[in-house]
Protein backbone atom coordinates (compact mmCIF):
# COMPACT_ATOMS: atom_id res chain seq x y z
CA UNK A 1 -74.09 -24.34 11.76
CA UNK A 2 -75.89 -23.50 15.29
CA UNK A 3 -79.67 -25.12 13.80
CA UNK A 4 -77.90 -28.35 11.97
CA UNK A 5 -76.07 -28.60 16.00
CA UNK A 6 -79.43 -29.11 17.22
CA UNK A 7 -80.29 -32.21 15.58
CA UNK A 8 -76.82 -33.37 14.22
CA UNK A 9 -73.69 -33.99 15.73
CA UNK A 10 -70.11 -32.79 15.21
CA UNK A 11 -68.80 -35.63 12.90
CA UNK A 12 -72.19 -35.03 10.58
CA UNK A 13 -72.17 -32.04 10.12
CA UNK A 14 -68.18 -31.98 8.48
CA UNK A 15 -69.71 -35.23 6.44
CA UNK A 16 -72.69 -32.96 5.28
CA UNK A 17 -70.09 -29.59 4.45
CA UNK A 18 -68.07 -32.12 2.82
CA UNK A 19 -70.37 -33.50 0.48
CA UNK A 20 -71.62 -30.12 -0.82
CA UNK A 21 -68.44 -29.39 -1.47
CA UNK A 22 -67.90 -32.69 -3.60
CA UNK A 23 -71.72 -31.46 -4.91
CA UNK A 24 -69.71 -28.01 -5.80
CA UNK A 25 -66.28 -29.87 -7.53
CA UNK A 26 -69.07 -32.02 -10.29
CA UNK A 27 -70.97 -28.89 -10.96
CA UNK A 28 -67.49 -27.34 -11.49
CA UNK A 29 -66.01 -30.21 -14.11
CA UNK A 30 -69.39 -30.33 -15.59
CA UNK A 31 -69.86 -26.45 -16.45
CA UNK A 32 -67.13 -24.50 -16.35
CA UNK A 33 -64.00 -24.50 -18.87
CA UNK A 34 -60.41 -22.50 -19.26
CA UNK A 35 -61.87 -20.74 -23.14
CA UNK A 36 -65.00 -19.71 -24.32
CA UNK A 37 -64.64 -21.65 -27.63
CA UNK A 38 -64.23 -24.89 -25.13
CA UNK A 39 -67.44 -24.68 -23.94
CA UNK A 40 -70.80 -26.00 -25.41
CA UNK A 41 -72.88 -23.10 -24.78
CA UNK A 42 -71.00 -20.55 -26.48
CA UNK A 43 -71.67 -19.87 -30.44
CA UNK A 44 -69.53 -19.10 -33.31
CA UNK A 45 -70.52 -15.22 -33.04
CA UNK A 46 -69.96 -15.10 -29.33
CA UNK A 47 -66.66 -17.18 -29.06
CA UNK A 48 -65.07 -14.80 -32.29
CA UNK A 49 -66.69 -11.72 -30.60
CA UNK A 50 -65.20 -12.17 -26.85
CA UNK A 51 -61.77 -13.83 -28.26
CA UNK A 52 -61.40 -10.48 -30.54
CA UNK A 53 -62.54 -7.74 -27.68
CA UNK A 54 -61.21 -9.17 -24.46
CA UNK A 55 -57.44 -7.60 -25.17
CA UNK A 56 -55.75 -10.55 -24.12
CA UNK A 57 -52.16 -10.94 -25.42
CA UNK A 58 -50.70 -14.66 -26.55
CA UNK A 59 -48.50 -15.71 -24.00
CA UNK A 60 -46.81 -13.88 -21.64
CA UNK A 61 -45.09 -10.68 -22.39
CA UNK A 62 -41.56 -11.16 -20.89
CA UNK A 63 -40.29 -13.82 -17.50
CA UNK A 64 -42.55 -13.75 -14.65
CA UNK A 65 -39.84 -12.21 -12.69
CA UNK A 66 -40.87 -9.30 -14.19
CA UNK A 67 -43.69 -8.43 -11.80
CA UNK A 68 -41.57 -8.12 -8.84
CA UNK A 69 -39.98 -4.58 -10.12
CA UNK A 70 -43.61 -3.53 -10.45
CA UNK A 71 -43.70 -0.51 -8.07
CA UNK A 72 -47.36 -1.06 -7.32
CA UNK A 73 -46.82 -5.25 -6.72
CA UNK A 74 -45.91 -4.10 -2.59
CA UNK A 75 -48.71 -1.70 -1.50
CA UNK A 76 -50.87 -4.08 -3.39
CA UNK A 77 -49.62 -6.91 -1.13
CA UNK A 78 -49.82 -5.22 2.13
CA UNK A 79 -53.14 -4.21 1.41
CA UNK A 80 -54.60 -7.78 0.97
CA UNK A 81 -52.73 -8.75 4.07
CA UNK A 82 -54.75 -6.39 6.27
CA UNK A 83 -57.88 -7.67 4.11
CA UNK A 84 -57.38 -11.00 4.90
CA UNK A 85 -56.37 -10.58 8.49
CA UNK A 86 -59.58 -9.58 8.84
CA UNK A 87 -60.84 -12.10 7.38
CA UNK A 88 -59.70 -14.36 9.32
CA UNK A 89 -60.74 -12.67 12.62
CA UNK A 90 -64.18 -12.65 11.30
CA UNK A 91 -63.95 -16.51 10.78
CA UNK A 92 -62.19 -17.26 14.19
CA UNK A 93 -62.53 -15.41 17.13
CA UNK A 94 -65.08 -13.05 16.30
CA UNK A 95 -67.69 -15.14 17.99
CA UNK A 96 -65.63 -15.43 20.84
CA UNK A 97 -65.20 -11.65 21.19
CA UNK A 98 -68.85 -11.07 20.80
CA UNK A 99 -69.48 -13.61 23.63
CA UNK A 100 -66.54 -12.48 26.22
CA UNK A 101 -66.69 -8.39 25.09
CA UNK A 102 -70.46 -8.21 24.34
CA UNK A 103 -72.22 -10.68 25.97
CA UNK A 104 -74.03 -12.16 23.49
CA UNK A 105 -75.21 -15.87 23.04
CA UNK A 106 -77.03 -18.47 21.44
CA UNK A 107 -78.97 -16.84 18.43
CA UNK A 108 -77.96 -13.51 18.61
CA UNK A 109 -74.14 -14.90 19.39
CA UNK A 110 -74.98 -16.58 16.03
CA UNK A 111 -76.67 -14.03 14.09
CA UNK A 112 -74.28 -11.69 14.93
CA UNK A 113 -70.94 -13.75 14.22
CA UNK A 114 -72.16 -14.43 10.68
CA UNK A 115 -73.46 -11.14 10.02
CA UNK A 116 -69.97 -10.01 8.48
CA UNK A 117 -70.24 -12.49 5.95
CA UNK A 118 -72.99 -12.62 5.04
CA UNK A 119 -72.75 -8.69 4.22
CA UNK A 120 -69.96 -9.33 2.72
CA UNK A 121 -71.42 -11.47 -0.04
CA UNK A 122 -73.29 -8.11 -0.87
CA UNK A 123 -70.42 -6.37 -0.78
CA UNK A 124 -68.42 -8.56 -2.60
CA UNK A 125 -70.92 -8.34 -6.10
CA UNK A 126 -71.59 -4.52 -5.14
CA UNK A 127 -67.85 -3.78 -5.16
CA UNK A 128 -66.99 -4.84 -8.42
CA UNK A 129 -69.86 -3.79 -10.39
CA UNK A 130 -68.99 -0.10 -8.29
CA UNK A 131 -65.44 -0.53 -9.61
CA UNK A 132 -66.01 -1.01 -12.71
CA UNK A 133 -68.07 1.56 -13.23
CA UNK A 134 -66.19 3.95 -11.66
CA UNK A 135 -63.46 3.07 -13.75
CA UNK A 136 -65.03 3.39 -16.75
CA UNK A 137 -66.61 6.82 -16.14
CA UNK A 138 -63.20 8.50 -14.06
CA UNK A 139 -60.58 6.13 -15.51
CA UNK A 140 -59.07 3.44 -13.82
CA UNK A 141 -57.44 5.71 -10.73
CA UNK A 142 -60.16 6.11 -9.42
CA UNK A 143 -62.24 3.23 -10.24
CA UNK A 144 -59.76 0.50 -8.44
CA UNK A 145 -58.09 2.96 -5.91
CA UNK A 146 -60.15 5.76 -5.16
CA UNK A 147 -62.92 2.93 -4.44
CA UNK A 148 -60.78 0.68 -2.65
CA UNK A 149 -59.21 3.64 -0.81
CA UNK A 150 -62.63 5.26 0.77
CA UNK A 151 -64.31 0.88 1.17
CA UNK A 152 -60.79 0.90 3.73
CA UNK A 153 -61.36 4.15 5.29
CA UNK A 154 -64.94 3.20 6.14
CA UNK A 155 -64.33 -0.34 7.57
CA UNK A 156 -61.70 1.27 9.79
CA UNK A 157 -63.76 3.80 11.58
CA UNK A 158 -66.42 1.07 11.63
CA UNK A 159 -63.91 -1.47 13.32
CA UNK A 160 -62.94 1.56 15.90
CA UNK A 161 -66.68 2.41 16.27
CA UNK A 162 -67.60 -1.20 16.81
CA UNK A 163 -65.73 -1.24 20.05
CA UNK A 164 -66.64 2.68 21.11
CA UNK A 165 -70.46 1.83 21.05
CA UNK A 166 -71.64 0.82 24.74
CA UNK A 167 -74.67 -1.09 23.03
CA UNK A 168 -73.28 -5.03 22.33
CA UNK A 169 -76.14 -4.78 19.12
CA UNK A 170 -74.80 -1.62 17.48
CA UNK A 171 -71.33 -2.54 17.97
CA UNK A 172 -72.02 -5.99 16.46
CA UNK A 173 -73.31 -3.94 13.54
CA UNK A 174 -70.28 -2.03 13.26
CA UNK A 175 -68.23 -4.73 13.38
CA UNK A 176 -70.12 -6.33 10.70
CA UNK A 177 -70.08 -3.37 8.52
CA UNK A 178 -66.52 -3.17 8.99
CA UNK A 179 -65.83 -6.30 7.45
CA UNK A 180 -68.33 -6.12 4.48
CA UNK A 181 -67.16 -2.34 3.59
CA UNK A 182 -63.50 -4.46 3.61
CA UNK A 183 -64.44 -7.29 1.26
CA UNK A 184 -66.08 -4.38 -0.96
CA UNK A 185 -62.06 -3.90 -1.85
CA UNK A 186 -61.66 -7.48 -3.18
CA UNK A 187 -62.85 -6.72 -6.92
CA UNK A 188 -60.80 -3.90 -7.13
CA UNK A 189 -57.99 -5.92 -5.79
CA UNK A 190 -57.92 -8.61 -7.76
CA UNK A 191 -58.91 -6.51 -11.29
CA UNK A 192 -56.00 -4.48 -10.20
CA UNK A 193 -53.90 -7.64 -9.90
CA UNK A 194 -55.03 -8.81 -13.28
CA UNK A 195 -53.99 -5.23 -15.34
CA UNK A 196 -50.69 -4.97 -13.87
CA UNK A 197 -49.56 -8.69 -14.34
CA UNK A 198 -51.47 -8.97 -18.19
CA UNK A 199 -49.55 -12.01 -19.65
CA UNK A 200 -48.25 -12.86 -16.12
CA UNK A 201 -51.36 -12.39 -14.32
CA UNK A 202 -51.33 -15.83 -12.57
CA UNK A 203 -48.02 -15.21 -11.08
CA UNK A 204 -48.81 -11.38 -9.73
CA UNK A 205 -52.42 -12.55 -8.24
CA UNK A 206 -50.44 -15.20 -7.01
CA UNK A 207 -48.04 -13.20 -5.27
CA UNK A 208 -50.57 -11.00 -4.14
CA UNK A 209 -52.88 -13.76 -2.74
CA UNK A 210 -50.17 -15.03 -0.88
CA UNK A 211 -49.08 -12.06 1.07
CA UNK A 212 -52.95 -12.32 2.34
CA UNK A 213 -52.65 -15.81 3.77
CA UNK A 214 -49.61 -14.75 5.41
CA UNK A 215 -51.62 -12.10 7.01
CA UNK A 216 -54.47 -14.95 7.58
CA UNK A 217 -51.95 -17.09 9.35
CA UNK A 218 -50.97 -14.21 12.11
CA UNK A 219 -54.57 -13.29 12.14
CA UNK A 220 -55.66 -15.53 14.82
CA UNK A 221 -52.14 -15.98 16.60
CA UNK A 222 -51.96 -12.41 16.52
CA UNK A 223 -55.36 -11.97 18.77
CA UNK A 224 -54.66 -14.47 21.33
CA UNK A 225 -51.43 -13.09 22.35
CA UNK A 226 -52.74 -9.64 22.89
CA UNK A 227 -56.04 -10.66 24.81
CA UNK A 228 -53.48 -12.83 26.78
CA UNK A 229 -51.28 -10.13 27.25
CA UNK A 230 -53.26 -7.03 27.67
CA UNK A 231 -56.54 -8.81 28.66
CA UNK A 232 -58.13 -6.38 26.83
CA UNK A 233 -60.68 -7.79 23.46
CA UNK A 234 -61.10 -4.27 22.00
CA UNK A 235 -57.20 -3.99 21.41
CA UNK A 236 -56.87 -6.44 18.51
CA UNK A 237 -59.95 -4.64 16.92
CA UNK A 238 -58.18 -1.65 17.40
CA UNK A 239 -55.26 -3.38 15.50
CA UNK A 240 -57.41 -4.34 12.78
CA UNK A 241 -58.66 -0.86 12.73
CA UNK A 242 -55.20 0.16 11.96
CA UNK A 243 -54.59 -2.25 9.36
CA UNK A 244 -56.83 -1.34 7.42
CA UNK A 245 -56.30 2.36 7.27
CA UNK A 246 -52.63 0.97 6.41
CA UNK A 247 -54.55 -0.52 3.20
CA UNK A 248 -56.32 2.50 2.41
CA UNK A 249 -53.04 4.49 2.16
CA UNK A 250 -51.64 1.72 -0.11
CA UNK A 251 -54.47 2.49 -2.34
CA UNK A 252 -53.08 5.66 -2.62
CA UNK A 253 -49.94 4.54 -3.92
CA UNK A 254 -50.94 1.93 -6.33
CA UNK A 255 -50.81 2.80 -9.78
CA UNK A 256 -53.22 0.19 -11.74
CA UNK A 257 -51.73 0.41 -15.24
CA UNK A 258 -49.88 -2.67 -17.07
CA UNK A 259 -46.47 -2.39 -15.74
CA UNK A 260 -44.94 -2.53 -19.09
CA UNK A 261 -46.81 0.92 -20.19
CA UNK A 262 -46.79 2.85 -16.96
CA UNK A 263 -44.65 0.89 -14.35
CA UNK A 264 -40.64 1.68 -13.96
CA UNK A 265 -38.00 -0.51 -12.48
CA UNK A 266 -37.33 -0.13 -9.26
């Protein structure tokens, strides 16, 4: 975004963004489809082979309602609140704070503010093929929660570190870190989300991905009141620090077992 400013205004570069994503929605239409048997690529052998080992079951098993006596369907929101709070900050005024807290600017300022994600695209691929091996070696207790769990733990001494550090650079790091140990949580969230619901998967992921936008929406709101209270920018890092050690105790809770086998009414 800070090289195409150099050579392209405002208004061009949302035309440019916009037409990869139209670039993104043919690629989508053209490749992708809801079943394997659907789609031109896939054989005989490997449409009967997936359809017969994937363990999916026709329809739903009972009303959607179900999921929300699922014990687990809570701590499993609150922790993708905190997740996406963070999120959010990383998106928003994380640039801001490394200007006004750390004095950085221009290419470093933009290094540094896109550092988290980019991470986190490492840690997004990283966390799920952890999880699932995990899973299969210790069970699924410790592949979805004890991963999840420590990936919290870490990103919220990072996020406490990150503002400790007197160096702007290491702190940046931190930060970054932070957020990429965070998003290393999202496979195990949303595999989670997809064994508890089974037939009404949609409608628990759902659920789930909405208590996260929720925490998206206060994200930013959330920031500018306390800097404009407190006049402090360390404080809503120390927030976010708490947040996410919130998440790694939900972890703790969460049992990630189809609700109908190992879930009670509330």
């Amino acid at each position: 975004m800070t090289y195409l400013a150099t050579f392209l205004n405002w208004r061009l570069i949302f035309v440019l963004f916009g037409c990869i994503g139209f670039v993104w929605a043919s690629l989508w239409c053209w490749w992708f489809r809801d079943e394997p048997r659907e789609h031109s690529s896939v054989g005989p052998v490997e449409r009967d082979l997936i359809e017969s080992t994937r363990g999916l079951l026709p329809g739903h098993e009972g009303p959607w309602s179900e999921i929300f006596r699922t014990r687990s369907l809570l701590p499993l929101c609150l922790q993708y609140f905190a997740n996406t709070y963070g999120f959010y900050f990383f998106i928003t005024w994380l640039p801001t704070y490394l200007s006004k807290s750390r004095g950085m600017a221009n290419a470093e300022l933009a290094a540094f503010a896109g550092m988290p994600l980019l991470l986190s695209v490492l840690a997004d691929i990283s966390g799920g093929v952890t999880t699932d091996s995990v899973s299969r070696r210790f069970g699924r207790r410790v592949g979805r929660c004890g991963v999840a769990a420590v990936a919290y733990l870490l990103a919220a001494v990072a996020m406490v570190g990150g503002t400790l550090v007197s160096d702007g650079r290491s702190g940046g790091m931190l930060i970054a870190l932070g957020g990429a140990a965070s998003m290393f949580t999202l496979a195990p969230a949303w595999a989670t989300a997809i064994e508890l619901g089974r037939g009404n998967a949609a409608v628990l992921s759902a659920t789930m991905n909405t208590a996260g936008q929720i925490g998206g929406m206060l994200s930013p709101i959330v920031l500018a009141y306390i800097v404009d209270r407190f006049g402090n920018w360390n404080l809503p890092l120390h927030v976010l620090s708490c947040l996410y050690f919130m998440a790694a105790i939900c972890w703790i809770l969460i049992r990630p077992e189809p609700f109908r086998a190992a879930e009670q009414p509330l």
